[in-house]
C-alpha atoms as a PDB file:
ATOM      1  CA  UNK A   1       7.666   2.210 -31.264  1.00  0.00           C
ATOM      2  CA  UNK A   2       8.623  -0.224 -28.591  1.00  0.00           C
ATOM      3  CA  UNK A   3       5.615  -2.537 -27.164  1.00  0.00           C
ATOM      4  CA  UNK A   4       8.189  -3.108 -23.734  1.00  0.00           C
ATOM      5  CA  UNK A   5       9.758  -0.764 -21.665  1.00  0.00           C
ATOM      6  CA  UNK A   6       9.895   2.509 -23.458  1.00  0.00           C
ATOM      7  CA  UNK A   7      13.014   3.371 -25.262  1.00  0.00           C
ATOM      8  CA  UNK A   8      14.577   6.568 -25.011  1.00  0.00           C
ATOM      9  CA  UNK A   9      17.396   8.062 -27.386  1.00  0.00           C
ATOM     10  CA  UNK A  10      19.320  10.177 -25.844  1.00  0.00           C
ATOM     11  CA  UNK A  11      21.510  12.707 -28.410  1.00  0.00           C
ATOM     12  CA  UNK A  12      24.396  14.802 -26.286  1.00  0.00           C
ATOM     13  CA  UNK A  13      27.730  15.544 -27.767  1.00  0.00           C
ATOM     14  CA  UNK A  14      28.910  16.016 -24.186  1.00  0.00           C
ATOM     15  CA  UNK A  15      29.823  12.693 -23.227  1.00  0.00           C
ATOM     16  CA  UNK A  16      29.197  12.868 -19.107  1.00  0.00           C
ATOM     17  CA  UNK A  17      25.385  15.323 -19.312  1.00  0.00           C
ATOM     18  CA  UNK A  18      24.411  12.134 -21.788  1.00  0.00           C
ATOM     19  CA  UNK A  19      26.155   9.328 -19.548  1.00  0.00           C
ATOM     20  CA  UNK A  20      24.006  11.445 -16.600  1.00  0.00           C
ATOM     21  CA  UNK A  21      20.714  11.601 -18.440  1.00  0.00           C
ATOM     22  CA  UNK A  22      20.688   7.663 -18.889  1.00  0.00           C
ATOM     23  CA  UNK A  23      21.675   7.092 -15.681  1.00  0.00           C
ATOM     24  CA  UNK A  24      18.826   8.797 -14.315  1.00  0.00           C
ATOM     25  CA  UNK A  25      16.565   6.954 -16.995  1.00  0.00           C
ATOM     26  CA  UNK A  26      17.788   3.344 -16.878  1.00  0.00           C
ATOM     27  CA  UNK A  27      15.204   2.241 -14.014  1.00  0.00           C
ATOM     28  CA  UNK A  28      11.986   2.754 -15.877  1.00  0.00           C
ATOM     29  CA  UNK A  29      13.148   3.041 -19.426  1.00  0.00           C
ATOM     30  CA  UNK A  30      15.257   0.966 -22.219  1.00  0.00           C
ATOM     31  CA  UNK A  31      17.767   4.083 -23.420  1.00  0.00           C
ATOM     32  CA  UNK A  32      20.657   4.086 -26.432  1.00  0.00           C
ATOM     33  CA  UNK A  33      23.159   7.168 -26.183  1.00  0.00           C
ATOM     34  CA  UNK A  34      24.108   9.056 -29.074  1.00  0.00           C
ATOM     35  CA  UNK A  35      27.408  11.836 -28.759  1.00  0.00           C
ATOM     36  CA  UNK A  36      26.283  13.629 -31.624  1.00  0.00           C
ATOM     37  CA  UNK A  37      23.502  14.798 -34.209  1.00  0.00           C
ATOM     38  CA  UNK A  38      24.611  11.850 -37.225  1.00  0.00           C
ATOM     39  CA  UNK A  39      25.011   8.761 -34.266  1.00  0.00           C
ATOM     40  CA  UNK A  40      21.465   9.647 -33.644  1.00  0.00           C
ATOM     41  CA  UNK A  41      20.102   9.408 -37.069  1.00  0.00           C
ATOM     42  CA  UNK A  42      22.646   5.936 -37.379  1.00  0.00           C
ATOM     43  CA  UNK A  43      20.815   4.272 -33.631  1.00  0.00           C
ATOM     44  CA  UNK A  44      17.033   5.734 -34.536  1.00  0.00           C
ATOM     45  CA  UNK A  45      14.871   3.216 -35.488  1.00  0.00           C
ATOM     46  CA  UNK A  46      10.783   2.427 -35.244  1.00  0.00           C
ATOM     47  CA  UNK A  47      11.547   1.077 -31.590  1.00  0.00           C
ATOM     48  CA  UNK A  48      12.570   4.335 -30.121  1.00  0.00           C
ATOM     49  CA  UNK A  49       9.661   6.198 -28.178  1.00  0.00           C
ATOM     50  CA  UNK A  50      11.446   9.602 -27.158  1.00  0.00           C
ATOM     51  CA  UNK A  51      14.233  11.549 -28.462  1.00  0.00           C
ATOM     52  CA  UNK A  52      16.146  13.683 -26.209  1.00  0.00           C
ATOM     53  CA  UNK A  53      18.207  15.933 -28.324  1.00  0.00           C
ATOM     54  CA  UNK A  54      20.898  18.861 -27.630  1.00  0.00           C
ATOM     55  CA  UNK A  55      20.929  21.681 -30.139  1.00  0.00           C
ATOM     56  CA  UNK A  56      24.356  22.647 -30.553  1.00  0.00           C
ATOM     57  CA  UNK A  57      26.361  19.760 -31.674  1.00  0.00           C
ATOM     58  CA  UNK A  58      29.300  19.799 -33.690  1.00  0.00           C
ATOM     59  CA  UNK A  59      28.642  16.916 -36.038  1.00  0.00           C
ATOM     60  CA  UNK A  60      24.646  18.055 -37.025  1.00  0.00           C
ATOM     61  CA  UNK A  61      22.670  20.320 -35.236  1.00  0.00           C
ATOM     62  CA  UNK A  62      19.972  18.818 -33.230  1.00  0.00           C
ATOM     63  CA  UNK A  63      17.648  21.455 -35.393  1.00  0.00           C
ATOM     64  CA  UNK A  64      18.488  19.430 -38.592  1.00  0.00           C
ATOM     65  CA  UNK A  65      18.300  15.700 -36.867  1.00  0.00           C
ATOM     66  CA  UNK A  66      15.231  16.854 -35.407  1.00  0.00           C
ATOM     67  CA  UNK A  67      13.958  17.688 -38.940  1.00  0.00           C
ATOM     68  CA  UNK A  68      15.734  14.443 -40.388  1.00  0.00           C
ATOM     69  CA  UNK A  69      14.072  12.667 -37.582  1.00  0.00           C
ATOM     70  CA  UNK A  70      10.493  14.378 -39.260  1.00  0.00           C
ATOM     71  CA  UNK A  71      11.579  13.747 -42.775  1.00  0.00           C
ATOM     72  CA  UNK A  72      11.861  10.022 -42.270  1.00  0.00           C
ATOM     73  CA  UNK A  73       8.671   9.842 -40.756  1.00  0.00           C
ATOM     74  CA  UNK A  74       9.548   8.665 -37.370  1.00  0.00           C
ATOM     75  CA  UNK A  75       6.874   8.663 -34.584  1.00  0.00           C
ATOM     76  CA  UNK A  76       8.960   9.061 -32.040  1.00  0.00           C
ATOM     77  CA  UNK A  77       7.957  11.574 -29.693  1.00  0.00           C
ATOM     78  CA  UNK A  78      11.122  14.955 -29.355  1.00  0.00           C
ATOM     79  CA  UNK A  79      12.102  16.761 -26.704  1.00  0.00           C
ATOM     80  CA  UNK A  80      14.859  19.275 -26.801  1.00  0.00           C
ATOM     81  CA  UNK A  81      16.921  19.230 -23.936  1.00  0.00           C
ATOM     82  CA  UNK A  82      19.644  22.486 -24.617  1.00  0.00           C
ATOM     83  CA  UNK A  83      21.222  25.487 -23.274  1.00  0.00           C
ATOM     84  CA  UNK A  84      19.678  27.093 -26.203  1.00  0.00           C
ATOM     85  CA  UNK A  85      16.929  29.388 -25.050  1.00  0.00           C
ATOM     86  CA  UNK A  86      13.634  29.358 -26.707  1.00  0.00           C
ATOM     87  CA  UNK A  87      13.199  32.000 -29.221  1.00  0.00           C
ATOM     88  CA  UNK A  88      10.712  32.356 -32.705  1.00  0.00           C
ATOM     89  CA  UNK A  89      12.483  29.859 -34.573  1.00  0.00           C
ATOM     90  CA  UNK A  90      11.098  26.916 -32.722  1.00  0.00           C
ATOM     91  CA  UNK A  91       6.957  27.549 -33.920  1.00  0.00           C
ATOM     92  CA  UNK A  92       8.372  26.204 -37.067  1.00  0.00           C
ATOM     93  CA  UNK A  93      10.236  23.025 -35.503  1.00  0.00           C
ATOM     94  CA  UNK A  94       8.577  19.585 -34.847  1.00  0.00           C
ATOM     95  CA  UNK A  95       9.484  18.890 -31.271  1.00  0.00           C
ATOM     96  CA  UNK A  96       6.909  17.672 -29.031  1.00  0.00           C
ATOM     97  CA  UNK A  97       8.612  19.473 -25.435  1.00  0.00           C
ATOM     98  CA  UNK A  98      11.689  21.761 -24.690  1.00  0.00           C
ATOM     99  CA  UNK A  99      13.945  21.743 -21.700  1.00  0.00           C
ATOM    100  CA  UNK A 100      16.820  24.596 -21.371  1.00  0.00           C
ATOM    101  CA  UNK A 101      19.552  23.301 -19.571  1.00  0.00           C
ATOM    102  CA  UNK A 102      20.307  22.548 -16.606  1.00  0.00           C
ATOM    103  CA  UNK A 103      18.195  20.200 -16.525  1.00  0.00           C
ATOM    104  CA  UNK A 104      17.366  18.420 -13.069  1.00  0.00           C
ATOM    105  CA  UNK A 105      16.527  15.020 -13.132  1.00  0.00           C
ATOM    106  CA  UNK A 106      12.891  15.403 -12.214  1.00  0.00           C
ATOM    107  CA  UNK A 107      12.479  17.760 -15.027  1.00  0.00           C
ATOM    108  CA  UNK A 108      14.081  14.942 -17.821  1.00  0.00           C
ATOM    109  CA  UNK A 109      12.043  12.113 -15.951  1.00  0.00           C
ATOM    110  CA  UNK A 110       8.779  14.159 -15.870  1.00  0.00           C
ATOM    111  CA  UNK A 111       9.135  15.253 -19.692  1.00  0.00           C
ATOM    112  CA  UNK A 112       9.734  11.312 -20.636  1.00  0.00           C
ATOM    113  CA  UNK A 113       6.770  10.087 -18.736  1.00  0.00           C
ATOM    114  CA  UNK A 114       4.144  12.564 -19.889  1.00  0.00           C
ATOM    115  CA  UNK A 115       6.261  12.214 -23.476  1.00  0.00           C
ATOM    116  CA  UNK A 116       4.970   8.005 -23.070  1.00  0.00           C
ATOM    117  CA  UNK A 117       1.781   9.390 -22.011  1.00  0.00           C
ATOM    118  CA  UNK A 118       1.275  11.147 -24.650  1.00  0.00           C
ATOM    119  CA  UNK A 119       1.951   8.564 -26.948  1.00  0.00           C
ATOM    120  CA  UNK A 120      -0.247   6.267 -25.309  1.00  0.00           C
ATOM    121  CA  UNK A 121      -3.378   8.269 -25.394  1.00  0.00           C
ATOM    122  CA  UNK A 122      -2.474   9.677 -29.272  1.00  0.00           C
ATOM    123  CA  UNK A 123      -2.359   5.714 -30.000  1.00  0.00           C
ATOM    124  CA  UNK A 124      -5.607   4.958 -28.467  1.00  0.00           C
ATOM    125  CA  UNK A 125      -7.584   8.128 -29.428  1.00  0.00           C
ATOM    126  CA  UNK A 126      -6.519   6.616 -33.443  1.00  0.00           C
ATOM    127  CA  UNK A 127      -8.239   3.019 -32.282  1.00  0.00           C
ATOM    128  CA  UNK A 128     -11.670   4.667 -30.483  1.00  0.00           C
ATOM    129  CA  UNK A 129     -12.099   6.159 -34.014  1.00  0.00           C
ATOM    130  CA  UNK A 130     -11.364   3.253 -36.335  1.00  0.00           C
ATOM    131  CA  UNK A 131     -13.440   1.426 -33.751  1.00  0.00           C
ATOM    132  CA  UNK A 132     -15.961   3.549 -33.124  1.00  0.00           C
ATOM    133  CA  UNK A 133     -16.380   4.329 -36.876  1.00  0.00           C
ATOM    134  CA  UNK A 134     -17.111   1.005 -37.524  1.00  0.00           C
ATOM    135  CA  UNK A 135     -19.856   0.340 -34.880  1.00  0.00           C
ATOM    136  CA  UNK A 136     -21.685   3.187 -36.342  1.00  0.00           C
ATOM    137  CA  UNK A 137     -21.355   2.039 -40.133  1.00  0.00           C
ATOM    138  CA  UNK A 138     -22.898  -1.767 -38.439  1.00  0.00           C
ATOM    139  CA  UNK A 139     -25.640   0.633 -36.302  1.00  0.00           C
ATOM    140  CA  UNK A 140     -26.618   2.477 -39.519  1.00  0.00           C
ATOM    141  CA  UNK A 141     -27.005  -0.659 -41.607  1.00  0.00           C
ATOM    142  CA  UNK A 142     -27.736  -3.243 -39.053  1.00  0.00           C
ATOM    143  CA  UNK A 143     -31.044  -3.483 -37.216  1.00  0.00           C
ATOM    144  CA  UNK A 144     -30.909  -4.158 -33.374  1.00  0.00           C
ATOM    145  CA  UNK A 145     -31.668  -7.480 -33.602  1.00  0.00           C
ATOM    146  CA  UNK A 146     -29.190  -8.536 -35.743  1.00  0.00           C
ATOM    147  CA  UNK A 147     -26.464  -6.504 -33.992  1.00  0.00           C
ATOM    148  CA  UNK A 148     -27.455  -8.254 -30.794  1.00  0.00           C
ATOM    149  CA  UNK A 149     -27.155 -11.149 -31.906  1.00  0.00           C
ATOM    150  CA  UNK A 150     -23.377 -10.821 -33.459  1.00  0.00           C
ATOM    151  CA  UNK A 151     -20.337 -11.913 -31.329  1.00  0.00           C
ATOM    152  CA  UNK A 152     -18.699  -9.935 -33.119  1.00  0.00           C
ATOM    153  CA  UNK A 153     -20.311  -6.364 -32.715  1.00  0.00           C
ATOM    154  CA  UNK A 154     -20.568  -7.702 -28.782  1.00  0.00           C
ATOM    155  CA  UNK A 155     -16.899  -7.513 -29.152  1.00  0.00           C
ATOM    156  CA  UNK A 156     -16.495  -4.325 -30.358  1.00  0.00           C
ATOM    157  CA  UNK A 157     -18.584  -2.812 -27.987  1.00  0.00           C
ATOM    158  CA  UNK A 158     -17.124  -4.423 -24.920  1.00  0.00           C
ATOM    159  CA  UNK A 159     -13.603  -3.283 -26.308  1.00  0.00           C
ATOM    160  CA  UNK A 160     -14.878   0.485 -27.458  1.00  0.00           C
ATOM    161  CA  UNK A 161     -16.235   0.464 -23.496  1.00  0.00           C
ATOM    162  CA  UNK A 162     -13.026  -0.744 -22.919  1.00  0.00           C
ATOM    163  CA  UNK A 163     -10.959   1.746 -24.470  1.00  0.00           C
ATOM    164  CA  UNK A 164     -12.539   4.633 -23.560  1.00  0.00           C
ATOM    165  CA  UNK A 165     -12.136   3.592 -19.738  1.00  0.00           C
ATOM    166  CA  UNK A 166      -8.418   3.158 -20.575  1.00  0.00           C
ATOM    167  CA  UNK A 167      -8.364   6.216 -22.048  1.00  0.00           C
ATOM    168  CA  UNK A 168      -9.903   8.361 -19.206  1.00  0.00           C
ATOM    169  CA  UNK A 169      -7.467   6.964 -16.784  1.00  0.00           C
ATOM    170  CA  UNK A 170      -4.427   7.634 -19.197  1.00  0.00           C
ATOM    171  CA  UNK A 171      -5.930  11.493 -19.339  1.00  0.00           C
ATOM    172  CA  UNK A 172      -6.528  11.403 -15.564  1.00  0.00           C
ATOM    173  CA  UNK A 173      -2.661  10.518 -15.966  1.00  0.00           C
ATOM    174  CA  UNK A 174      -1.901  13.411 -17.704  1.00  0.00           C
ATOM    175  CA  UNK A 175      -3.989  15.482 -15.679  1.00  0.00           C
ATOM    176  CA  UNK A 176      -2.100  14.776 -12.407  1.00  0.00           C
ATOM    177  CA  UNK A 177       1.059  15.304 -14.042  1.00  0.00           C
ATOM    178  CA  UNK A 178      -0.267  18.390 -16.078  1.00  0.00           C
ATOM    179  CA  UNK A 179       0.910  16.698 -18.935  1.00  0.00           C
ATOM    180  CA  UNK A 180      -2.702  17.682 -20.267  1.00  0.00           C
ATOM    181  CA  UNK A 181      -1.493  20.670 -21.264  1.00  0.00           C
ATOM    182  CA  UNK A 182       0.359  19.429 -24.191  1.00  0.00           C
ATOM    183  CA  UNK A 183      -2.208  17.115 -24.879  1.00  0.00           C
ATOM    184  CA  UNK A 184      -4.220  19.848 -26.067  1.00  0.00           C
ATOM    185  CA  UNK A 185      -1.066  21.797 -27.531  1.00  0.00           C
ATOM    186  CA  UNK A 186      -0.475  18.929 -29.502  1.00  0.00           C
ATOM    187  CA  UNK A 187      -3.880  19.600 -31.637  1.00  0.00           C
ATOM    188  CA  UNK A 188      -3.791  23.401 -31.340  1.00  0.00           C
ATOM    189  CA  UNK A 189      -5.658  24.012 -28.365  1.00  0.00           C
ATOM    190  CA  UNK A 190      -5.390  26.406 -25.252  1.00  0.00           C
ATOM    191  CA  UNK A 191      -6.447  25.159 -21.787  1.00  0.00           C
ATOM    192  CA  UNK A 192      -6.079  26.280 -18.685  1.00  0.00           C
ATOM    193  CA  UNK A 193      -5.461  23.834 -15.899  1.00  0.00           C
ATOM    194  CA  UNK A 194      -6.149  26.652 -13.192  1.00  0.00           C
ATOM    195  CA  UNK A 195      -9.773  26.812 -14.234  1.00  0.00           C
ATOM    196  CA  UNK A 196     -11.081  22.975 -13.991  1.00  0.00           C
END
């Protein structure tokens, strides 16, 4: 994934919705435009931060790019943007959101933000863990002496501090945008916003 301005893929086989979609997206985002399901797979790389893929597609469905996408163990983060209404079939599918067409242009930029979002927190929940993993391991073997007197555990705390503050305001993020929602979707949970 990109460390600059996000990149988004965008996968349309109709030429003007995807020339649309990028317009609306070029201000706060790097995007690449792909007309069809095997374009997509040719522009995807490890820089790419959110796929925006159409179901129907002549070429290859976005159902088997998106699992293409999964097979070659891409991070990127999915949504499906198609006419295709929601039905069973997608409990088995790795997306991350789904958008039935039309789609207005709040709706796509909403979906990429909280997409970003949600890539951001995922990200740093994985270093609080390593990091906080390791403090305890030092805490368990170290006595408080010695782990005063190390830069380097000083470090790690001041960054674990750190990261959790980052963290709070990226979920705060989320919150506002009740993108925490799929926060909590993403590791099997139910929440209701209406409740808090």
């Amino acid at each position: 994934m990109s460390a600059e301005q996000p990149l988004v893929l965008i996968v349309e086989d109709e030429p003007d919705l995807a020339d649309l979609y990028a317009t609306w997206l070029r201000n706060d985002y790097s995007v690449r435009v792909a007309y069809g399901g095997r374009e997509a797979l040719d522009k995807l790389d490890d820089e790419v931060d959110v796929v925006l893929l159409d179901r129907r597609m002549p070429d290859l469905s976005g159902d088997e790019a998106l699992s293409e996408i999964r097979d070659r163990g891409f991070e990127c983060r999915v949504a499906m943007v198609t006419a295709v209404k929601p039905d069973f079939d997608i409990i088995a599918m790795g997306f991350d959101d789904y958008l039935v067409k039309p789609v207005s242009r709040e709706a796509l930029t909403d979906t990429v933000s909280n997409l970003i979002l949600r890539n951001a927190y995922d990200v740093g929940i994985q270093d609080l863990f390593s990091l906080a993993s390791k403090k305890a391991l030092l805490e368990s073997e170290k006595d408080e002496a010695a782990l005063e007197e190390n830069e380097e555990y000083q470090q790690l705390t001041a960054r674990l501090t750190e990261l959790r503050r980052e963290l709070d305001e990226t979920l705060g993020q989320l919150d506002e945008t009740e993108g925490i929602s799929a926060v909590y979707r993403d590791i099997g949970g139910e929440v209701d916003i209406d409740s808090s």
